[in-house]
Protein backbone atom coordinates (compact mmCIF):
# COMPACT_ATOMS: atom_id res chain seq x y z
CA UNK A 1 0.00 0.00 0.00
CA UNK A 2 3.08 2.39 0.65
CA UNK A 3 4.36 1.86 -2.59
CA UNK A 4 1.27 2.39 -3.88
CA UNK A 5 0.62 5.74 -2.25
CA UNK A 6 4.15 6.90 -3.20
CA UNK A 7 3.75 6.50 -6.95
CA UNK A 8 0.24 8.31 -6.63
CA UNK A 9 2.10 11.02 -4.72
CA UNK A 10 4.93 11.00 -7.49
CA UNK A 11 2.17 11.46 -10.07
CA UNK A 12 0.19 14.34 -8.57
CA UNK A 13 3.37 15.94 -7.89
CA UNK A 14 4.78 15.37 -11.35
CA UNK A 15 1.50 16.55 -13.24
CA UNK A 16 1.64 19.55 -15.40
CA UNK A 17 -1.89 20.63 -14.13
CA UNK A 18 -2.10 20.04 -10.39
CA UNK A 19 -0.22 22.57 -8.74
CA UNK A 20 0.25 20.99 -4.54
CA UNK A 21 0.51 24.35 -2.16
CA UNK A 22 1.62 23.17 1.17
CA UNK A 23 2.31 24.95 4.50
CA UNK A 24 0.26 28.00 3.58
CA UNK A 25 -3.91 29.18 4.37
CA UNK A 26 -6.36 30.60 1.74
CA UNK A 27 -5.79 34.39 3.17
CA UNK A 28 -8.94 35.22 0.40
CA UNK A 29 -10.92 34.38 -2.20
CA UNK A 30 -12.79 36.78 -4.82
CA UNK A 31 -15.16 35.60 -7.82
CA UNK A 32 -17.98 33.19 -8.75
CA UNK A 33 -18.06 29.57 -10.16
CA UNK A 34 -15.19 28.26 -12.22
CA UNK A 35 -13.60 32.19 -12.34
CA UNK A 36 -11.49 32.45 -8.77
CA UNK A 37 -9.02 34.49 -7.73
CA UNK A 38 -7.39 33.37 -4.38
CA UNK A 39 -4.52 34.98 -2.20
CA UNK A 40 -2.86 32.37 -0.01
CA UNK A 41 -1.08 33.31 2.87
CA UNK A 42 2.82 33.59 1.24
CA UNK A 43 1.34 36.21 -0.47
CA UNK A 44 0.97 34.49 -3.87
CA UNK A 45 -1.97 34.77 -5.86
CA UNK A 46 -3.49 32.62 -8.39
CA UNK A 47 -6.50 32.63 -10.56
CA UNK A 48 -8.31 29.14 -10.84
CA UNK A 49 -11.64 27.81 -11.69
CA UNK A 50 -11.33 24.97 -9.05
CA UNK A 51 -9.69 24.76 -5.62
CA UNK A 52 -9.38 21.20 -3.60
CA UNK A 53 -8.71 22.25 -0.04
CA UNK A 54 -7.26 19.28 2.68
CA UNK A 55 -7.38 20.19 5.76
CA UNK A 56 -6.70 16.37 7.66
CA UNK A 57 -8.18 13.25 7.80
CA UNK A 58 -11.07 12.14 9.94
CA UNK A 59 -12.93 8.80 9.31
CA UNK A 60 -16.12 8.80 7.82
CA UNK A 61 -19.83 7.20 7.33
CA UNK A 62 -20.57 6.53 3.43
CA UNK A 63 -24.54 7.08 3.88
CA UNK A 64 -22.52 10.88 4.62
CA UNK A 65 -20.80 11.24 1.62
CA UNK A 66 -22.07 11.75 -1.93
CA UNK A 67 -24.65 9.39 -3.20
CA UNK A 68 -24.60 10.44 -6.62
CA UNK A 69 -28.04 11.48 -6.28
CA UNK A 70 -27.09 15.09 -5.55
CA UNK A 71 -26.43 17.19 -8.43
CA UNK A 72 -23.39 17.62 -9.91
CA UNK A 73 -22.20 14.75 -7.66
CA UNK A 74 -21.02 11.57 -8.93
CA UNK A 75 -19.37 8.90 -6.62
CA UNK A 76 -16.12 7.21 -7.11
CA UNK A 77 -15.11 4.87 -4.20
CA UNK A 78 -12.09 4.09 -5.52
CA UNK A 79 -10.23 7.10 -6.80
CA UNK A 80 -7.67 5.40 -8.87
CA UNK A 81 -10.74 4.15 -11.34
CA UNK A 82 -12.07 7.15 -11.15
CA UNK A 83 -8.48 8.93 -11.96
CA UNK A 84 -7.90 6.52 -14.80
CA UNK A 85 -11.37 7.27 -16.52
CA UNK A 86 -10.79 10.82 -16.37
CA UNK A 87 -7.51 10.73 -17.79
């Protein structure tokens, strides 16, 4: 599984459109759907039209988490399927 984990680390890190910010906040954020504009808290600001924020890691109940019956929502419980389909 660590091996595993380190090669999907590897390829996040390594892909030319997923940009990892780490040790810094989201200072602010300006716009509207898929037009952002966010300052984080080195300073740097960068305009996106999606932001994934992690914040930790606490366990969770699947009846909590999407269904795909909410819209705009569609399930994946395992997220290297899902990652191969959408690339």
């Amino acid at each position: 599984m660590q091996a595993y984990l380190n090669q999907l680390i590897e390829q996040v890190q390594k892909h030319d459109k997923i940009k990892v910010y780490t040790g810094v906040t989201v200072a602010d954020v300006h716009g509207f759907m898929g037009n952002y504009e966010s300052e984080l808290s080195n300073g740097e600001k960068i305009k996106h039209g999606v932001a994934i924020i992690a914040t930790g890691h606490e366990n969770t109940n699947r009846r909590n988490t999407c269904t795909g019956t909410t819209a705009g929502c569609t399930p994946c419980w395992n997220w290297k399927t899902c990652w191969q389909k959408a690339n």
